[in-house]
Protein backbone atom coordinates (compact mmCIF):
# COMPACT_ATOMS: atom_id res chain seq x y z
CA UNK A 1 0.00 0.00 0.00
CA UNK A 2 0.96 3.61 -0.19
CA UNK A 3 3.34 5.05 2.69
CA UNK A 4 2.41 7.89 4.44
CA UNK A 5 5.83 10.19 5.55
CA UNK A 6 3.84 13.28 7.28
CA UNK A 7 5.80 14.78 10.24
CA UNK A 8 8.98 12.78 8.98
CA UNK A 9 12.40 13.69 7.47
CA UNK A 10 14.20 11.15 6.26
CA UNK A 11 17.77 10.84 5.12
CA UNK A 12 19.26 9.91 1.60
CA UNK A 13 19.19 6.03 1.73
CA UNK A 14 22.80 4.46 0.27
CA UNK A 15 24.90 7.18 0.67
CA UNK A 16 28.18 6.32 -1.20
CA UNK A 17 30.20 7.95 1.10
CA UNK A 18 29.26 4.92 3.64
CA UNK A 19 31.43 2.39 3.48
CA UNK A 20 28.99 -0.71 4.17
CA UNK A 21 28.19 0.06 0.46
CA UNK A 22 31.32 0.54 -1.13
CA UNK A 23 30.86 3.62 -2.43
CA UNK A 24 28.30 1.99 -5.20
CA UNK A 25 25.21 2.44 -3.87
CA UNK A 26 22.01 0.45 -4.26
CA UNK A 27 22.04 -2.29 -6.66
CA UNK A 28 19.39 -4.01 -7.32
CA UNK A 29 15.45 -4.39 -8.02
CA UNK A 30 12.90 -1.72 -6.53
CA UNK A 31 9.51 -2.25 -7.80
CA UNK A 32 7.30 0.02 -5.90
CA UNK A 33 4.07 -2.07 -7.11
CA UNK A 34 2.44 1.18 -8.05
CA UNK A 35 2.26 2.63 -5.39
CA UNK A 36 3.49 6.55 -4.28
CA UNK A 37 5.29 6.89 -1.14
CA UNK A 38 3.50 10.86 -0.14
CA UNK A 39 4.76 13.78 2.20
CA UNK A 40 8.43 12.58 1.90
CA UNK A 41 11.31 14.96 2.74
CA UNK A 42 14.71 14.69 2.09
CA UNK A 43 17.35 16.53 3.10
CA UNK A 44 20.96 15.39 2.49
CA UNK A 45 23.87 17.27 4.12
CA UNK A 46 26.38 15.72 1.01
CA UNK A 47 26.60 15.15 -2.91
CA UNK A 48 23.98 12.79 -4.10
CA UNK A 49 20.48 13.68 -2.36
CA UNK A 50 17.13 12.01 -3.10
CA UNK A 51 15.54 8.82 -1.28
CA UNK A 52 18.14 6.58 -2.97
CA UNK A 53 21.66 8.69 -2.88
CA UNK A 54 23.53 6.45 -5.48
CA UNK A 55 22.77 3.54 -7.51
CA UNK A 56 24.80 1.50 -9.71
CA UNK A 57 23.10 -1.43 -11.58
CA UNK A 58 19.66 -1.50 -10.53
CA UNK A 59 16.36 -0.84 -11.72
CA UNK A 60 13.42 1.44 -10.67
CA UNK A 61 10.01 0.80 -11.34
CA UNK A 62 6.34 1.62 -10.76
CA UNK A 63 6.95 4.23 -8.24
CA UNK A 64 5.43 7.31 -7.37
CA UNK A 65 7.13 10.16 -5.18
CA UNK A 66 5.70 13.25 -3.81
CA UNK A 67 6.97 16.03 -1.37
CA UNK A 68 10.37 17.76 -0.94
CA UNK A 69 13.19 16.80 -1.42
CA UNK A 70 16.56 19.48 -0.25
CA UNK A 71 20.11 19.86 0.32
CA UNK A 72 21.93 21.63 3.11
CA UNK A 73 25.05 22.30 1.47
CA UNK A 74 26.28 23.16 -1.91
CA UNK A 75 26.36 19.71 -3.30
CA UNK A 76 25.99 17.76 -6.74
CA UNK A 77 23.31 15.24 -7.86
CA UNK A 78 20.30 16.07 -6.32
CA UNK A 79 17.03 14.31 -7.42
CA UNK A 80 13.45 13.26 -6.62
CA UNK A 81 14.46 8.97 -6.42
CA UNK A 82 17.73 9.11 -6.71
CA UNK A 83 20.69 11.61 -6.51
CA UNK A 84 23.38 9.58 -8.59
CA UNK A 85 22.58 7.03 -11.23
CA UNK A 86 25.32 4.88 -13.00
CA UNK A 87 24.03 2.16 -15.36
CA UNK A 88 20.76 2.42 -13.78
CA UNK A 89 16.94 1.77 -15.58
CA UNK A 90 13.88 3.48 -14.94
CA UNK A 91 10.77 2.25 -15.67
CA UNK A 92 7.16 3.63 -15.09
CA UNK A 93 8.56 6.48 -12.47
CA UNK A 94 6.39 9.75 -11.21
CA UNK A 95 8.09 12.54 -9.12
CA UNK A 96 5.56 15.53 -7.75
CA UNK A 97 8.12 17.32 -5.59
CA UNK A 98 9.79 20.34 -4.68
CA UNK A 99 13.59 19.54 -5.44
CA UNK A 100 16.07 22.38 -4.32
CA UNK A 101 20.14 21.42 -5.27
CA UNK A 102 22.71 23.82 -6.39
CA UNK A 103 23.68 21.52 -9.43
CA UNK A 104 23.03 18.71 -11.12
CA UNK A 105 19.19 18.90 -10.26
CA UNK A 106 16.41 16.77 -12.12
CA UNK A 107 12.61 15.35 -11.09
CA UNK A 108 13.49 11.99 -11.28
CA UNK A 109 17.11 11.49 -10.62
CA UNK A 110 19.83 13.78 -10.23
CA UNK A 111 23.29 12.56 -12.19
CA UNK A 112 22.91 10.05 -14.37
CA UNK A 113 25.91 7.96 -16.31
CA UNK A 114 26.23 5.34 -18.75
C-alpha cells in the first residue's frame, strides 16, 4: 500500500560515502508495485540527495514520489528517487516534488551515467 511520511524527514538512503556500500550504492530491483510513497522529505547534508543517494546497476520501477526533497550544502546530484545514477533503468517512475540542489538537479534522478 501507499506510505504515508507526514511529520517525517528522512535521510538519503545508500549514501556512497558509507562504506557498508562501497561507495556503489544500491544495486538491485525496486519495484514500488504502483504505489506513491507521499509527504516525503529529504534533506541530504552531502553530494547525491534524493531517497536513494547512489545507484549502480539496478532498476526502478512503478513508483510514485511526492513532497520535498533538499540539500543543506552546496552539493551535486540532487534528485526526486535518486541523486546519482550509473548504469541504472527506470521504468514507469512519477516525481511531484519540490527539489532544491545547487547543481546537477532533475525530477526523477539527479546525475545520471552510462
Amino acid at each position: 500500500s501507499n506510505i504515508d511520511c507526514t511529520g517525517e524527514t528522512i535521510a538519503p538512503m545508500f549514501n556512497t560515502n558509507d562504506v557498508d556500500f562501497g561507495f556503489l550504492g544500491f544495486r538491485g530491483v525496486f519495484d514500488g508495485g504502483g504505489y506513491s510513497i507521499n509527504n516525503l522529505t529529504i534533506e541530504g547534508s552531502d553530494n547525491n540527495t534524493g531517497l536513494i543517494a547512489s545507484a549502480y546497476g539496478a532498476t526502478f520501477r512503478d513508483i510514485s514520489i511526492n513532497g520535498e526533497i533538499s540539500t543543506s550544502v552546496d552539493d551535486f546530484c540532487t534528485g526526486g528517487l535518486v541523486g546519482r545514477a550509473t548504469n541504472t533503468a527506470f521504468e514507469n517512475i512519477s516525481v511531484t516534488a519540490s527539489i532544491t540542489g545547487r547543481n546537477d538537479t532533475g525530477g526523477i534522478v539527479g546525475c545520471l551515467y552510462a
